[in-house]
C-alpha atoms as a PDB file:
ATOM      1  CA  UNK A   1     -44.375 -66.898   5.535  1.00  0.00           C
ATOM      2  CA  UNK A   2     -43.962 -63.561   7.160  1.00  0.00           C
ATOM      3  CA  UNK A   3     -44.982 -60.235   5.984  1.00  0.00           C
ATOM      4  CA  UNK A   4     -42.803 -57.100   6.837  1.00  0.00           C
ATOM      5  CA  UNK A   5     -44.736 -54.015   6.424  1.00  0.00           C
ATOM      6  CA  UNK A   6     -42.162 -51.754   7.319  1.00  0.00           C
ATOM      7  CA  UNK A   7     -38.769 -50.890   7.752  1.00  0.00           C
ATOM      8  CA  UNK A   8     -38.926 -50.866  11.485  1.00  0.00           C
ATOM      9  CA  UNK A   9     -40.670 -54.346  10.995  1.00  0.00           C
ATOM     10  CA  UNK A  10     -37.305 -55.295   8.640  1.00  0.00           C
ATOM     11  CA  UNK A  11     -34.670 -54.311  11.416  1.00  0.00           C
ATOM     12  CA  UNK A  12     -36.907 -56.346  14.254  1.00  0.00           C
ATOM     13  CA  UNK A  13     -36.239 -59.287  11.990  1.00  0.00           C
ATOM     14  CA  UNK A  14     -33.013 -58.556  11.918  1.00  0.00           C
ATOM     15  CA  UNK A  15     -32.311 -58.191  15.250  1.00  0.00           C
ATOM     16  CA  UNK A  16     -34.324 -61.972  15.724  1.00  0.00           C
ATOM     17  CA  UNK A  17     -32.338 -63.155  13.039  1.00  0.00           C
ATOM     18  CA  UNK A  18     -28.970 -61.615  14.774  1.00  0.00           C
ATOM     19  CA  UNK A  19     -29.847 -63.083  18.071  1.00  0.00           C
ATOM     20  CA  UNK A  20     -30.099 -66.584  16.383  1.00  0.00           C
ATOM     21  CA  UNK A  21     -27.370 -66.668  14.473  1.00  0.00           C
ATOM     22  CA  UNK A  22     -24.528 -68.289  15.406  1.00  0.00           C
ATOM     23  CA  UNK A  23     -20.509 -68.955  13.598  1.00  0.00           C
ATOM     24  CA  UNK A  24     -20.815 -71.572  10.704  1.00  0.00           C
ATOM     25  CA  UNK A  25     -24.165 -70.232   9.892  1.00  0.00           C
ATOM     26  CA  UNK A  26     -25.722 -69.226   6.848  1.00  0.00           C
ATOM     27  CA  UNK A  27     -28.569 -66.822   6.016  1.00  0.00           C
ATOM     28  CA  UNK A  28     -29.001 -66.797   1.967  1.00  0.00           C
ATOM     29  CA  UNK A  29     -30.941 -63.819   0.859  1.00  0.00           C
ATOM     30  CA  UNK A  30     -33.159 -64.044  -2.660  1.00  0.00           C
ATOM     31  CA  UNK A  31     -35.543 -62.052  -3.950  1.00  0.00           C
ATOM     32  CA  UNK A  32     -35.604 -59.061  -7.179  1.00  0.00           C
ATOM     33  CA  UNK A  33     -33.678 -55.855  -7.176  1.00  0.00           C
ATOM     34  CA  UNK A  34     -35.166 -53.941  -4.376  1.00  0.00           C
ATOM     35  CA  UNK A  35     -36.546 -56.526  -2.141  1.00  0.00           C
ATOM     36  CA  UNK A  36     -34.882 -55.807   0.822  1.00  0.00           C
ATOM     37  CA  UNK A  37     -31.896 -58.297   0.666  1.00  0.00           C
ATOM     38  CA  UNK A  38     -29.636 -55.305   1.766  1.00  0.00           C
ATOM     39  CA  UNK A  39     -31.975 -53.966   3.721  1.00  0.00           C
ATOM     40  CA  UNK A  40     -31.986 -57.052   5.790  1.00  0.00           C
ATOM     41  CA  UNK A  41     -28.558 -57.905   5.899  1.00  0.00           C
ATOM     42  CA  UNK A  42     -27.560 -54.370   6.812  1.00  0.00           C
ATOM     43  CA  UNK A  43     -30.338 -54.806   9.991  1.00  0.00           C
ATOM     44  CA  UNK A  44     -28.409 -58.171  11.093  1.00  0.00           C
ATOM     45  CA  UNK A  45     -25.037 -56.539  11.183  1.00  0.00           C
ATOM     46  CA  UNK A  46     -26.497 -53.510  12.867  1.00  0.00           C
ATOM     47  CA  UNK A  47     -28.296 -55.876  15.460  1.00  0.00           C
ATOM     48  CA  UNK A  48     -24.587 -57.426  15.867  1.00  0.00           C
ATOM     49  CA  UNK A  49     -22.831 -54.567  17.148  1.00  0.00           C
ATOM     50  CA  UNK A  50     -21.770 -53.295  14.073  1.00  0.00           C
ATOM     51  CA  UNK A  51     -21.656 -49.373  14.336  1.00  0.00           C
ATOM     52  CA  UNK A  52     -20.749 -47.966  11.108  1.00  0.00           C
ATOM     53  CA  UNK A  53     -22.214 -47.679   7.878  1.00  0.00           C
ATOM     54  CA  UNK A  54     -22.942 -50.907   6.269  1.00  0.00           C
ATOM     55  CA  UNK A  55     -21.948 -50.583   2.484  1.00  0.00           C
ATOM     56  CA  UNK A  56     -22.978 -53.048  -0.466  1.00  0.00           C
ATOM     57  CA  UNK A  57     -20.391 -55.832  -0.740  1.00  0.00           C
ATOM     58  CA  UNK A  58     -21.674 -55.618  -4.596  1.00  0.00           C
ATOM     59  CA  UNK A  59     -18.173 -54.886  -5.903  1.00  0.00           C
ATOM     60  CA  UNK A  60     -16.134 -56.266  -3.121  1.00  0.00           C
ATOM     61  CA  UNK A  61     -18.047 -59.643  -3.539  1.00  0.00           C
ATOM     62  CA  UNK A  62     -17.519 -60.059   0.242  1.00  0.00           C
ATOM     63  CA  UNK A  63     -17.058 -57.953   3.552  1.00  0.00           C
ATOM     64  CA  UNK A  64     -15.440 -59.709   6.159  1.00  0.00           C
ATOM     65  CA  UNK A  65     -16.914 -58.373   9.962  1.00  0.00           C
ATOM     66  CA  UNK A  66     -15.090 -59.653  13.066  1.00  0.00           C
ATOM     67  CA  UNK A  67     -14.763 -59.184  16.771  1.00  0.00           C
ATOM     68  CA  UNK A  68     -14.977 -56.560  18.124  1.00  0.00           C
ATOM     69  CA  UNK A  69     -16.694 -54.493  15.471  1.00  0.00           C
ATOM     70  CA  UNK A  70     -19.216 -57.269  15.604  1.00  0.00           C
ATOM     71  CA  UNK A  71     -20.429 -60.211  18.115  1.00  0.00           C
ATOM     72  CA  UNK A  72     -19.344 -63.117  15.842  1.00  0.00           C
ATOM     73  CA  UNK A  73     -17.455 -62.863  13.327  1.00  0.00           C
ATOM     74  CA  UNK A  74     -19.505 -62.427   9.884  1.00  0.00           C
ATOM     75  CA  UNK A  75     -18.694 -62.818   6.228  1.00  0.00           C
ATOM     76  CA  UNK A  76     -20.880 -60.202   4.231  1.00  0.00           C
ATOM     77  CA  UNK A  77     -21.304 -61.738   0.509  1.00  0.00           C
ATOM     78  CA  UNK A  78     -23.008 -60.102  -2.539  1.00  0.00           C
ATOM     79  CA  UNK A  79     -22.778 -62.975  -5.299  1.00  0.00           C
ATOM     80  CA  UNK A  80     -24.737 -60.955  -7.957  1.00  0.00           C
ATOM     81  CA  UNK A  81     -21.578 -60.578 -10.464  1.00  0.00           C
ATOM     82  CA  UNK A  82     -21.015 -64.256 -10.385  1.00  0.00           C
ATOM     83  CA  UNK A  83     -21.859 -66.939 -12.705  1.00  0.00           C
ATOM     84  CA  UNK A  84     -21.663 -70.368 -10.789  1.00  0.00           C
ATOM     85  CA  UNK A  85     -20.465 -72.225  -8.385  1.00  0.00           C
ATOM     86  CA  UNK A  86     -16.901 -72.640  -9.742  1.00  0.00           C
ATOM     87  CA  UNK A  87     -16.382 -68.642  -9.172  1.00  0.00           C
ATOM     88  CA  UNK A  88     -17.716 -69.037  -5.349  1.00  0.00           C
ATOM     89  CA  UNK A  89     -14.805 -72.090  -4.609  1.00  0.00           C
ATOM     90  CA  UNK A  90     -12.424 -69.596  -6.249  1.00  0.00           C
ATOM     91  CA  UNK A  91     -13.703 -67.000  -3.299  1.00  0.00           C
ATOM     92  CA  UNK A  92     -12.653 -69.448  -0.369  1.00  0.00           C
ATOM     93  CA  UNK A  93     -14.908 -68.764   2.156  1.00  0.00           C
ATOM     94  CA  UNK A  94     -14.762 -72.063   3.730  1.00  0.00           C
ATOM     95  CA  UNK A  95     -11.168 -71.172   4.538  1.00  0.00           C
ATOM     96  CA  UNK A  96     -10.529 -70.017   8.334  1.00  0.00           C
ATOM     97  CA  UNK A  97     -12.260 -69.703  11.564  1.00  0.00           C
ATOM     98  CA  UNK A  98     -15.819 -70.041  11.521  1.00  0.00           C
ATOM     99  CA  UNK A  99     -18.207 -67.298  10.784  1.00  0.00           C
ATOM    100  CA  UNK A 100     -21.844 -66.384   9.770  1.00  0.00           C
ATOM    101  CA  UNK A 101     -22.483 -65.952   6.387  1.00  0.00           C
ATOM    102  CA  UNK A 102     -24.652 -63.277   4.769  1.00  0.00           C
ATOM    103  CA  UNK A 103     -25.222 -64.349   1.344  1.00  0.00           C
ATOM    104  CA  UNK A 104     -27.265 -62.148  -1.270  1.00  0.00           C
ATOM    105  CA  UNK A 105     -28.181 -64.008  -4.289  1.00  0.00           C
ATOM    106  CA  UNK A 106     -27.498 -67.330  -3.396  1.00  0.00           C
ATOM    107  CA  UNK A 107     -29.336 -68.211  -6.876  1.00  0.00           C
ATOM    108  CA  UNK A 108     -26.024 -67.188  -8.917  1.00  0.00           C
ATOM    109  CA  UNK A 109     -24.250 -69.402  -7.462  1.00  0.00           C
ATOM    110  CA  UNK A 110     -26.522 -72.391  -7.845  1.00  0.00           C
ATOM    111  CA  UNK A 111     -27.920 -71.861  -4.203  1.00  0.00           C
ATOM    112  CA  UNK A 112     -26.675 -72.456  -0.857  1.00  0.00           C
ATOM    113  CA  UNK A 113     -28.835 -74.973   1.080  1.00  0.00           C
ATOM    114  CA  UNK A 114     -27.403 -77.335   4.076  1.00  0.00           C
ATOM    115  CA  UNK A 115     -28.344 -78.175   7.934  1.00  0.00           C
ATOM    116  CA  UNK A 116     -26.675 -75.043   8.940  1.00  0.00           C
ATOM    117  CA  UNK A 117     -28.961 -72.969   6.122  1.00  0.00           C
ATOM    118  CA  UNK A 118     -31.948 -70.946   6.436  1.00  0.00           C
ATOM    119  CA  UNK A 119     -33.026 -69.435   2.611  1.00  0.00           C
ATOM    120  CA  UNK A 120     -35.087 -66.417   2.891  1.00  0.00           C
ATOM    121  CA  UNK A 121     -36.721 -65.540  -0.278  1.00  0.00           C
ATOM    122  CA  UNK A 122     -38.415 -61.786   0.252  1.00  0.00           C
ATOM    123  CA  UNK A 123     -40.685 -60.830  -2.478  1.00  0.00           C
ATOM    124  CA  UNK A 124     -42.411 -57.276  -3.104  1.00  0.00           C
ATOM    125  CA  UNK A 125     -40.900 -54.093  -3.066  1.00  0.00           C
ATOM    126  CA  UNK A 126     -43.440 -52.012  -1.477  1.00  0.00           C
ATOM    127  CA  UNK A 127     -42.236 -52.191   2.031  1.00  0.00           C
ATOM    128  CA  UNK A 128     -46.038 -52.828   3.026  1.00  0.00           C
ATOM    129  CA  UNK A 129     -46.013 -55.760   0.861  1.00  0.00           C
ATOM    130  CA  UNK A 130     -43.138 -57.392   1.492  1.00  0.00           C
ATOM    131  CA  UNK A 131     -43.057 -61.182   2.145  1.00  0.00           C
ATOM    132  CA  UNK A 132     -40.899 -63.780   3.488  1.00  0.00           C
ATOM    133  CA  UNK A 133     -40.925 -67.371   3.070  1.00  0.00           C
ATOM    134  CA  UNK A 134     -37.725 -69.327   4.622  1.00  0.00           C
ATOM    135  CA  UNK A 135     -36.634 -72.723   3.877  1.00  0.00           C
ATOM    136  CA  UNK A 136     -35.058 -73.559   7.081  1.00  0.00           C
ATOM    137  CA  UNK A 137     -32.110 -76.450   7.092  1.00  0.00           C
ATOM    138  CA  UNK A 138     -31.985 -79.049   9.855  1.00  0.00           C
ATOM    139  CA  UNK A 139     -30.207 -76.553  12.669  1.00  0.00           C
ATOM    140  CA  UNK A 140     -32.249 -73.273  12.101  1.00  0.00           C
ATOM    141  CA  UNK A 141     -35.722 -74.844  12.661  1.00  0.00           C
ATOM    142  CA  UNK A 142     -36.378 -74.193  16.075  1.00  0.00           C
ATOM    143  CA  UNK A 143     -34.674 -71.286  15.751  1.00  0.00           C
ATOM    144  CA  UNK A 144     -36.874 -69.979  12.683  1.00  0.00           C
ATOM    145  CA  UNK A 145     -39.968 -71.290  14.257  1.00  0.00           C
ATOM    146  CA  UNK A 146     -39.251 -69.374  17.637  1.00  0.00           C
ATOM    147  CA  UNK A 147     -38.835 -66.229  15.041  1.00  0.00           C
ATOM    148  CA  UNK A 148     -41.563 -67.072  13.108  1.00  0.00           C
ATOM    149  CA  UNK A 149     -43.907 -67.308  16.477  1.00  0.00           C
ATOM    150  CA  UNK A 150     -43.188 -63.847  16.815  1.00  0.00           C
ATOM    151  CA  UNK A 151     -44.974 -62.282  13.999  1.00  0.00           C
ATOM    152  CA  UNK A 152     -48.605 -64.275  14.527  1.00  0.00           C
END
């Protein structure tokens, strides 16, 4: 578990978790309203090379990011509005070249969990209080424990 006690502290993460990341990845984001999911995947794509502003995929459902706006290409998904895993085949993301995948609320989907995986689940919304556990698959455990050495 990790505790991110600021917004500065938020972006460092994301720039760990942008430096690990690699195509065919995913990073699934949980947590309540106002967790930081956003927050977090906003810091990634920032880390990545993106310039602009990063908006809310919440309507679009996803963003696609590519080179050279961004280092790898990236698939920015907001699965709030959906209701199962049926609606997330009808999306096709598995369709094309290769790309990280940003994936807020994983949950409405019926999760997102594999060897390429790592599930954060950020709880609190007081950005003192904020805390993240990860469930990292088979490929992202060195990687999350190298990240995870950082913050002791």
């Amino acid at each position: 578990m990790l505790t991110v006690g600021s917004i500065d502290a938020m972006q460092f993460l994301g720039q760990q978790l942008a430096d690990a990341a690699r195509p065919g990845d995913i990073i699934a984001l949980s947590g309540d309203l106002g967790a930081g999911k956003s927050t977090l995947a906003r810091a990634i794509l920032t880390a990545l090379g993106f310039a602009g502003e990063v908006p809310s995929p919440t309507f679009a459902l996803i963003l696609p990011y590519d080179p050279p706006e961004v280092r790898i290409p990236v698939i920015h998904a907001d699965f709030y509005r959906l209701d199962g895993a049926m609606e997330l085949e009808e999306l096709g993301l598995d369709a094309g070249d290769p790309a990280l995948l940003i994936a807020e609320w994983p949950e409405r989907v019926g999760g997102l969990a594999g060897h390429d995986t790592l599930q954060l689940r950020i709880t609190g919304s007081d950005a003192s209080e904020r805390r993240i556990d990860a469930q990292p698959g088979h490929n992202w455990r060195a990687r999350w424990q190298q990240i995870a050495g950082r913050w002791s």
